[in-house]
N, C-alpha and C. Protein backbone atom coordinates (compact mmCIF):
# COMPACT_ATOMS: atom_id res chain seq x y z
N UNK A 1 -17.86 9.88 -8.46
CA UNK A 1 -16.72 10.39 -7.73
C UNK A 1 -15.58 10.68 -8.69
N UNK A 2 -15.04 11.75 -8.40
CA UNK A 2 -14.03 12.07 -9.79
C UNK A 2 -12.21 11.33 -9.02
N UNK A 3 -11.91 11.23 -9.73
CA UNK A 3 -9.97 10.29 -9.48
C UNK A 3 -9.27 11.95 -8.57
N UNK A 4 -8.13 10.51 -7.41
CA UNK A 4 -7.99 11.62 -6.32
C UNK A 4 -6.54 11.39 -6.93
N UNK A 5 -5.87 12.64 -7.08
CA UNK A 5 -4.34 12.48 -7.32
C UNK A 5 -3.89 12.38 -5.88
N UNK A 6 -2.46 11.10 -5.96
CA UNK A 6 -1.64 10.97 -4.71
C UNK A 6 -0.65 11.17 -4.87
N UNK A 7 0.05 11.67 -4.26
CA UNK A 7 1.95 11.83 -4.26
C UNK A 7 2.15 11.47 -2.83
N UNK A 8 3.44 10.73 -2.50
CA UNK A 8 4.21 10.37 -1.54
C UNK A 8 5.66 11.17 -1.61
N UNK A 9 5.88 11.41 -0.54
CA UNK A 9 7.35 12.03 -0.84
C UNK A 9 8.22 11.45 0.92
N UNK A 10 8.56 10.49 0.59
CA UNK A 10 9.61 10.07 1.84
C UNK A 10 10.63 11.25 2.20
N UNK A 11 10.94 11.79 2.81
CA UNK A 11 12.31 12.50 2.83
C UNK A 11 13.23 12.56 3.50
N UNK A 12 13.36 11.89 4.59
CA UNK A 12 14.31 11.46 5.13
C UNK A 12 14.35 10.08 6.03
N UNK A 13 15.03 9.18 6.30
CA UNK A 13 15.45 8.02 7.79
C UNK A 13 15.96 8.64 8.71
N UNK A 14 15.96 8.19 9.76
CA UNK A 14 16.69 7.99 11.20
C UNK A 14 17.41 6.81 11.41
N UNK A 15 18.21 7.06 11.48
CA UNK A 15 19.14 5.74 12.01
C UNK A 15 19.30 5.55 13.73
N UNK A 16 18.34 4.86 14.72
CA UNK A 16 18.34 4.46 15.66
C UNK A 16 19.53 4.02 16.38
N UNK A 17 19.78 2.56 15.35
CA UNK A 17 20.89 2.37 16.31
C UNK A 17 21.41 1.23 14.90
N UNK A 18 22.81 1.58 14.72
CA UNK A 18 23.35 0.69 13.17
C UNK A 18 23.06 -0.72 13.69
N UNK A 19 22.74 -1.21 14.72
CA UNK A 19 22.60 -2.58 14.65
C UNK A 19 23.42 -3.68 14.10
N UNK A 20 24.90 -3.57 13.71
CA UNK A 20 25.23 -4.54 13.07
C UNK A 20 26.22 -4.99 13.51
N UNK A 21 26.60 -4.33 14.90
CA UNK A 21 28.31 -5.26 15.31
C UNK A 21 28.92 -3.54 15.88
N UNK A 22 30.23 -3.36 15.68
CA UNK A 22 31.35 -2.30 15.74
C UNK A 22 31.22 -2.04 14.22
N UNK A 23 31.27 -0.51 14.45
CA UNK A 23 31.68 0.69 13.37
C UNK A 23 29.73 0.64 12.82
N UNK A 24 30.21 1.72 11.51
CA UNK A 24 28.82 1.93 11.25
C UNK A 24 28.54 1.03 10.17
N UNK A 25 26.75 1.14 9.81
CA UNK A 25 25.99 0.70 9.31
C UNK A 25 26.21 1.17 7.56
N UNK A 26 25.76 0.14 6.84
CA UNK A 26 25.96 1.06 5.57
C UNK A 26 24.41 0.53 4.43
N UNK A 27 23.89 1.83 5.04
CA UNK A 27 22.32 1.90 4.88
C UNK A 27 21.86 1.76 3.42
N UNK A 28 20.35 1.45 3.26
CA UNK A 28 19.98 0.98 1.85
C UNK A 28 18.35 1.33 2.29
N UNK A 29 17.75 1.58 1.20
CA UNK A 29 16.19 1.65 1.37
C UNK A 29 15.55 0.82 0.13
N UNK A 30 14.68 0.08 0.47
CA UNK A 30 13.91 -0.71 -0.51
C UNK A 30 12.14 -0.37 -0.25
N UNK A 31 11.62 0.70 -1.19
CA UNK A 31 10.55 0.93 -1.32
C UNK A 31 9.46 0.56 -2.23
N UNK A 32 8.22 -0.21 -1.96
CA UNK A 32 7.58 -0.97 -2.73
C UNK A 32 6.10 0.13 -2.94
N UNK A 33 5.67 0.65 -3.57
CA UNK A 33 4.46 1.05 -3.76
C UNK A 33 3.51 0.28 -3.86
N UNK A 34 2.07 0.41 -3.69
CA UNK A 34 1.12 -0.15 -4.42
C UNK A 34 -0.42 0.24 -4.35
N UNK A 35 -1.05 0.15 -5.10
CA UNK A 35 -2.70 0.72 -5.02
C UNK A 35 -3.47 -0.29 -5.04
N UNK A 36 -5.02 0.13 -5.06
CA UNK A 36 -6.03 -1.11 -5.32
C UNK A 36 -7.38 0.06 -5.86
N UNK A 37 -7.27 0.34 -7.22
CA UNK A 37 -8.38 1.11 -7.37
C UNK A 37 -9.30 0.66 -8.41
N UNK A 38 -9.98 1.50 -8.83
CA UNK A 38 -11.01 1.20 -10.01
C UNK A 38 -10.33 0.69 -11.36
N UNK A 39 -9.53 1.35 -11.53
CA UNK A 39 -8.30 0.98 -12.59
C UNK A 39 -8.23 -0.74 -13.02
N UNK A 40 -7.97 -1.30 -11.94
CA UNK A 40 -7.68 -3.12 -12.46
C UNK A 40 -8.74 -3.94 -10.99
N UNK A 41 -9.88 -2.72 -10.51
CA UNK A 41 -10.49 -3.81 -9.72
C UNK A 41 -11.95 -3.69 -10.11
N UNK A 42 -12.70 -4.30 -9.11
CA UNK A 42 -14.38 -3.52 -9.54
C UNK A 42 -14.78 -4.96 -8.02
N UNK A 43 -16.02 -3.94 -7.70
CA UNK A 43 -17.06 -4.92 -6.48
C UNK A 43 -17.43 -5.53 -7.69
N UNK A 44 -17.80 -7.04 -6.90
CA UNK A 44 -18.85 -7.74 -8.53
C UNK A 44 -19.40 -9.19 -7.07
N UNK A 45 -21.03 -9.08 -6.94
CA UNK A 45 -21.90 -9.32 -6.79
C UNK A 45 -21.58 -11.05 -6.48
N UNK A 46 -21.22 -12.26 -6.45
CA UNK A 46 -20.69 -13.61 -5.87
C UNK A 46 -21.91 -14.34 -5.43
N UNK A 47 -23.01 -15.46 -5.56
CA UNK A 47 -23.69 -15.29 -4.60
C UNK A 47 -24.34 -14.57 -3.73
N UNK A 48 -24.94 -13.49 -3.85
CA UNK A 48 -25.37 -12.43 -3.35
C UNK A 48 -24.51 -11.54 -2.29
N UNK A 49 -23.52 -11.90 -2.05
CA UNK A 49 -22.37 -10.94 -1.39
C UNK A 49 -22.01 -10.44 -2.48
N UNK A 50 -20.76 -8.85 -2.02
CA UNK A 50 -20.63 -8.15 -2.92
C UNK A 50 -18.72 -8.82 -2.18
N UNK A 51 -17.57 -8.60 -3.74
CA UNK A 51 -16.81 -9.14 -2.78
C UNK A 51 -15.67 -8.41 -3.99
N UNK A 52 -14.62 -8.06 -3.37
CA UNK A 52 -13.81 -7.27 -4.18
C UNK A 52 -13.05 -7.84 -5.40
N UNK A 53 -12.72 -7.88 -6.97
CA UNK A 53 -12.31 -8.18 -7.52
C UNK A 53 -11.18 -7.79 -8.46
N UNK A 54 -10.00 -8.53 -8.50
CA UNK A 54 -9.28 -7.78 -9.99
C UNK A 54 -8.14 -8.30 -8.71
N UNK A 55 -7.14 -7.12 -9.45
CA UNK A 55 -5.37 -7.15 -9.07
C UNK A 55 -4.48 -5.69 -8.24
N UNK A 56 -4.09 -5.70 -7.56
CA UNK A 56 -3.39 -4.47 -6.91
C UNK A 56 -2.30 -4.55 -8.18
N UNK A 57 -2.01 -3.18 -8.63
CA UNK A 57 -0.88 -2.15 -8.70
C UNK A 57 0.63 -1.99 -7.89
N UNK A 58 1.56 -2.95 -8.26
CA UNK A 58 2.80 -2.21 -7.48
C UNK A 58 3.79 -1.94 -8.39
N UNK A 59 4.23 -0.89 -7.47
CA UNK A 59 5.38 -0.09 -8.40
C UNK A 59 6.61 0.08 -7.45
N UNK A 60 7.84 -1.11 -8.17
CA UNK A 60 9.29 -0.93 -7.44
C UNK A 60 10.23 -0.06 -7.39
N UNK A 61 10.68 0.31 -6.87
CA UNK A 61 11.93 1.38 -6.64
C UNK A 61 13.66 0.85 -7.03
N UNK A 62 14.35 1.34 -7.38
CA UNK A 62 15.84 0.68 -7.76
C UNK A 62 16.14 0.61 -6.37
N UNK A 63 16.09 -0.25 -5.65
CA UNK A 63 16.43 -0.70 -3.87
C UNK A 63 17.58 -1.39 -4.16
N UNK A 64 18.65 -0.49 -3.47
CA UNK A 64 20.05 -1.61 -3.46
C UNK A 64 21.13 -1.09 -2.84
N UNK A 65 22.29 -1.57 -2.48
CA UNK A 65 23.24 -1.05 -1.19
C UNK A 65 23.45 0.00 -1.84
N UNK A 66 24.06 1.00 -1.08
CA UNK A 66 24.39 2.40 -1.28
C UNK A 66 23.05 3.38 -1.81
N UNK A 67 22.14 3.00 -1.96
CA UNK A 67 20.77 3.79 -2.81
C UNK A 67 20.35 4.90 -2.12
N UNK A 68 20.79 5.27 -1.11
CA UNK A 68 20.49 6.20 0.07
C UNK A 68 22.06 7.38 -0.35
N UNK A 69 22.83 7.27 -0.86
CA UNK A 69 23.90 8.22 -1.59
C UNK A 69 25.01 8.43 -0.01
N UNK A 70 24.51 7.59 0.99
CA UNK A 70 25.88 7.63 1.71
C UNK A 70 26.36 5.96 2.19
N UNK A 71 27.47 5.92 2.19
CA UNK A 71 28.49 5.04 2.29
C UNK A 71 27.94 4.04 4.21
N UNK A 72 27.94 5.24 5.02
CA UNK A 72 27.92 4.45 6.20
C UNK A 72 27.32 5.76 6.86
N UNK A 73 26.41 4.74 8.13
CA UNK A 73 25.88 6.11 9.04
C UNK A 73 25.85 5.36 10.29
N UNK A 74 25.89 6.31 11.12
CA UNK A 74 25.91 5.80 12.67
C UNK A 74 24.70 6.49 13.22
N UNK A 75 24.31 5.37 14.87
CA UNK A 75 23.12 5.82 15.35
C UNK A 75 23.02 7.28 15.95
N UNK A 76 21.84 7.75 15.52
CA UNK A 76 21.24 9.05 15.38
C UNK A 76 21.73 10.23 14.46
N UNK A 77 22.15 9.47 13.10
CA UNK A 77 22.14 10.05 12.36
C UNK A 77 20.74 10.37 11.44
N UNK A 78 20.35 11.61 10.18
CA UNK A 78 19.25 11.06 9.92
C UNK A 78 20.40 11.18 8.17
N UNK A 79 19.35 10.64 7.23
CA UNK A 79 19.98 10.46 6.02
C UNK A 79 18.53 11.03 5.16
N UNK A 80 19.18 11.74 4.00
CA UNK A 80 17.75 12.13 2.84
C UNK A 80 17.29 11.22 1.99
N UNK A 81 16.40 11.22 1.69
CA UNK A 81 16.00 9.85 0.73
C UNK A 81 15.68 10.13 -1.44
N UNK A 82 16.66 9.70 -1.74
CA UNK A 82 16.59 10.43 -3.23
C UNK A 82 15.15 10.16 -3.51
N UNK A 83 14.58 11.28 -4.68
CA UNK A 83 13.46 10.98 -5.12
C UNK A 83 13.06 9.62 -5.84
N UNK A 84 14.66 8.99 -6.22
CA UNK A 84 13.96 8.18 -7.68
C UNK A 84 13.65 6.81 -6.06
N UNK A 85 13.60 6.65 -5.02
CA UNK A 85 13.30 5.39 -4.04
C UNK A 85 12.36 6.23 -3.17
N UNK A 86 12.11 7.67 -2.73
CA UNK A 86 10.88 8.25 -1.58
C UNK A 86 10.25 8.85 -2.44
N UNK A 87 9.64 8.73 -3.75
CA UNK A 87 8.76 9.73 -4.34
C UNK A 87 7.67 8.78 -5.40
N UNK A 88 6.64 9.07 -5.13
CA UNK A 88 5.17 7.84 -5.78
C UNK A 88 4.21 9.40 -6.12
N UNK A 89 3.71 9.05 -7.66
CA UNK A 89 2.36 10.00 -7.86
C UNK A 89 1.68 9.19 -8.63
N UNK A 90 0.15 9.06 -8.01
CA UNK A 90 -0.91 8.09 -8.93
C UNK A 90 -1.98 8.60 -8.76
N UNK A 91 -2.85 8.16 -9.87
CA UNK A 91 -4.59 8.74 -9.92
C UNK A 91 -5.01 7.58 -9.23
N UNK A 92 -5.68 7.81 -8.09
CA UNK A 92 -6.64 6.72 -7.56
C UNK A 92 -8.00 6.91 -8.36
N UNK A 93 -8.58 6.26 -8.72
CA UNK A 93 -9.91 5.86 -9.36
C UNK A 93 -10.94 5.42 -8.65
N UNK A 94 -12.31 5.76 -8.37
CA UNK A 94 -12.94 5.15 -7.71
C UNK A 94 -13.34 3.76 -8.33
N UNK A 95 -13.89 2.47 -7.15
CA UNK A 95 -13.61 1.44 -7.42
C UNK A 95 -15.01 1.09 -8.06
N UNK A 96 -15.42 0.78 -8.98
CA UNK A 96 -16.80 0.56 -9.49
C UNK A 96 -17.79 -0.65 -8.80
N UNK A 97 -18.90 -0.26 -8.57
CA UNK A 97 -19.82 -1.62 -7.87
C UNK A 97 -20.65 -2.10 -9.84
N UNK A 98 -20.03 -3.23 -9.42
CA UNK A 98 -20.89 -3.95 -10.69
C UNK A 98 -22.25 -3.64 -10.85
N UNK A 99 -22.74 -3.78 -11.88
CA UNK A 99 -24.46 -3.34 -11.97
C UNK A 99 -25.48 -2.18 -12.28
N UNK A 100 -24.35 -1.43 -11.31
CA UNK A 100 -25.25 0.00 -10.43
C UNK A 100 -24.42 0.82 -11.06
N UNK A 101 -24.14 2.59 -10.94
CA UNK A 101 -23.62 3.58 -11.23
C UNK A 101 -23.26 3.96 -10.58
N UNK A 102 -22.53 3.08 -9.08
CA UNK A 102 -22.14 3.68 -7.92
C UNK A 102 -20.65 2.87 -7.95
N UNK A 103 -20.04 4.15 -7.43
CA UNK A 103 -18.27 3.93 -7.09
C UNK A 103 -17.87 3.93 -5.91
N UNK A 104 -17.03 3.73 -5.11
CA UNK A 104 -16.31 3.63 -3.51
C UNK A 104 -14.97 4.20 -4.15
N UNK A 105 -14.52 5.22 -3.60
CA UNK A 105 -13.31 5.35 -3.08
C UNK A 105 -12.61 4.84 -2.05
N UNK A 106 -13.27 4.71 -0.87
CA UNK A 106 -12.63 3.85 0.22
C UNK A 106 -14.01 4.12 1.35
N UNK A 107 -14.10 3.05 2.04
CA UNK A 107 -15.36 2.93 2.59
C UNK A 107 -15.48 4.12 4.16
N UNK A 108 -14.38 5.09 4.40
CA UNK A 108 -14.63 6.00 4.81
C UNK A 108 -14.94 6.85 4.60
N UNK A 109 -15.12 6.90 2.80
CA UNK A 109 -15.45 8.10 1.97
C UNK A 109 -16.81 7.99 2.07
N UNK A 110 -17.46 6.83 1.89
CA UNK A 110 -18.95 7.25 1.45
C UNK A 110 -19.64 8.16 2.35
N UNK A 111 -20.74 8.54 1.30
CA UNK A 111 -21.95 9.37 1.55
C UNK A 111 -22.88 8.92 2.74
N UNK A 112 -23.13 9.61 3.63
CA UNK A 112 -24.12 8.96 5.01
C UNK A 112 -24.80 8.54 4.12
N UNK A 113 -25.82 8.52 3.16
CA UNK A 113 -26.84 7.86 2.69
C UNK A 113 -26.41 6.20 2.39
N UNK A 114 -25.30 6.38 2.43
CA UNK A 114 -24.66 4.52 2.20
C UNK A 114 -24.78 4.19 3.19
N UNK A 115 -24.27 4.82 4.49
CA UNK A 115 -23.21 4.19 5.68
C UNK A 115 -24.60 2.51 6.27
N UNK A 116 -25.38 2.98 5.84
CA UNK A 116 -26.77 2.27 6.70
C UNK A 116 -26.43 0.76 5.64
N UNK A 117 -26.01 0.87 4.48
CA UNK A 117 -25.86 -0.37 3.39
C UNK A 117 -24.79 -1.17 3.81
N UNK A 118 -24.60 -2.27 4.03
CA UNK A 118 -23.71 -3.64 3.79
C UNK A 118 -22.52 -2.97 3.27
N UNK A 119 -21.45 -2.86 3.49
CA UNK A 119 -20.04 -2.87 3.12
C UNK A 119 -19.61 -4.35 2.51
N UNK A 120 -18.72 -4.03 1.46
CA UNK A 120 -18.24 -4.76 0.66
C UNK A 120 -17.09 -5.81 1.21
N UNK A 121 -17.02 -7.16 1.15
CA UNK A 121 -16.49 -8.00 1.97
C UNK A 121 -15.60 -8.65 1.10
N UNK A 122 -14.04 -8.96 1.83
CA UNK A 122 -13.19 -9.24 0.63
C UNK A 122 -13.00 -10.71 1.29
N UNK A 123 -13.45 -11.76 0.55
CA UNK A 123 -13.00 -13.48 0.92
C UNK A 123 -12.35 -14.03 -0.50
N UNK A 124 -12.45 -14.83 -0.07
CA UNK A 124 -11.65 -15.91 -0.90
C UNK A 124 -12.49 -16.32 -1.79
N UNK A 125 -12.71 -17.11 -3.01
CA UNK A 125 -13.12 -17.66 -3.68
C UNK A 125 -13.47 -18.85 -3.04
N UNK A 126 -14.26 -19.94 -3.47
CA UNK A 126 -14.55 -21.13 -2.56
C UNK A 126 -13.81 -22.17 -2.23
N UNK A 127 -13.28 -22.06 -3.73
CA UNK A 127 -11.86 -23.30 -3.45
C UNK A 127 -10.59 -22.84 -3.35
N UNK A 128 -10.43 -21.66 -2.67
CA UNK A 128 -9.01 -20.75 -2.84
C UNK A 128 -8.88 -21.21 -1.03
N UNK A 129 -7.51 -21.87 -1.18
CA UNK A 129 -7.08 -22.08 0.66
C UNK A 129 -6.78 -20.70 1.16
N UNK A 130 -7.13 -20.62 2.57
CA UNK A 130 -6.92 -19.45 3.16
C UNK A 130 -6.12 -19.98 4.27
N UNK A 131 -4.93 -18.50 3.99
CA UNK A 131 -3.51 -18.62 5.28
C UNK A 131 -3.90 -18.69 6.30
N UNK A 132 -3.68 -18.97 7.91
CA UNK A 132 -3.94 -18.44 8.83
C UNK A 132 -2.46 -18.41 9.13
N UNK A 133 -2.37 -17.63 10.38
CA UNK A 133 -1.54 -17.16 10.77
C UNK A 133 -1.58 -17.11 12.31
N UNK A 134 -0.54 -17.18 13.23
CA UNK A 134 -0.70 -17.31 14.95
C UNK A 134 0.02 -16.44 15.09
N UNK A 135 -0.10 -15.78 16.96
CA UNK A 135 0.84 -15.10 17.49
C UNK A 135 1.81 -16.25 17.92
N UNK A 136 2.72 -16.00 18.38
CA UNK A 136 4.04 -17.30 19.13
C UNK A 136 3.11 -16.71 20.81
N UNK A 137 2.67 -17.86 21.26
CA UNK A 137 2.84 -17.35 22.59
C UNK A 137 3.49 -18.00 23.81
N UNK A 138 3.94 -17.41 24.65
CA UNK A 138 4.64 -17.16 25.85
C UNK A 138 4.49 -18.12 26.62
């Protein structure tokens, strides 16, 4: 599989409703990028599961009051978003399966001749605690 170029381009907010009391809001955007490709990962084989390995890619933005280039906005305004905080370009890489000469881009990509094969399962290591997490309920 050959590397897919990505670009993001945010270009503008909506301001709903300033949310903060009387008078307006004085808006900020904090944008976090990040990937998970062939680059810093690879499938690699565990016990006979196949299970995803390596580190995600993030890339920060200068996020900080005023970073949006206006002072204050009120609800239903919209505001533009400068390039250097709404704009991301990266080579995705396909993700390599250990062993074999076969790559995944993302498991909606594959070839029908896969779809019938085991998909790649991302767990924990054995002694790595795993979060759980609840809804609050009612």
């Amino acid at each position: 599989m050959d590397p897919l170029q990505l670009k993001f381009n945010l270009g503008t907010i909506h301001c709903a409703d300033e949310g903060d009391g009387p008078g307006n809001a004085e808006p900020y955007l904090w944008t976090v990028f990040f990937k998970i490709d062939g680059d810093t990962t690879a499938i690699k084989p565990v016990n006979g599961i196949l299970h995803l390995q390596g580190n995600a890619t993030f890339v920060g933005t200068p996020g900080n009051h005023g970073n949006l280039g206006v002072q204050e906005v009120d609800a239903g305004q919209t505001v533009a978003i400068p390039k250097a905080i709404g704009h991301f370009e990266t080579t995705l890489t396909p993700i390599p399966i250990a062993g074999t000469s076969l790559s995944v881009a993302s498991p909606g990509w594959w070839p029908s001749s896969w779809r019938q094969m085991p998909r790649p399962t991302m767990q924990s290591p054995p002694d790595t605690p795993r979060s759980t997490s609840r809804s609050p309920t009612t």
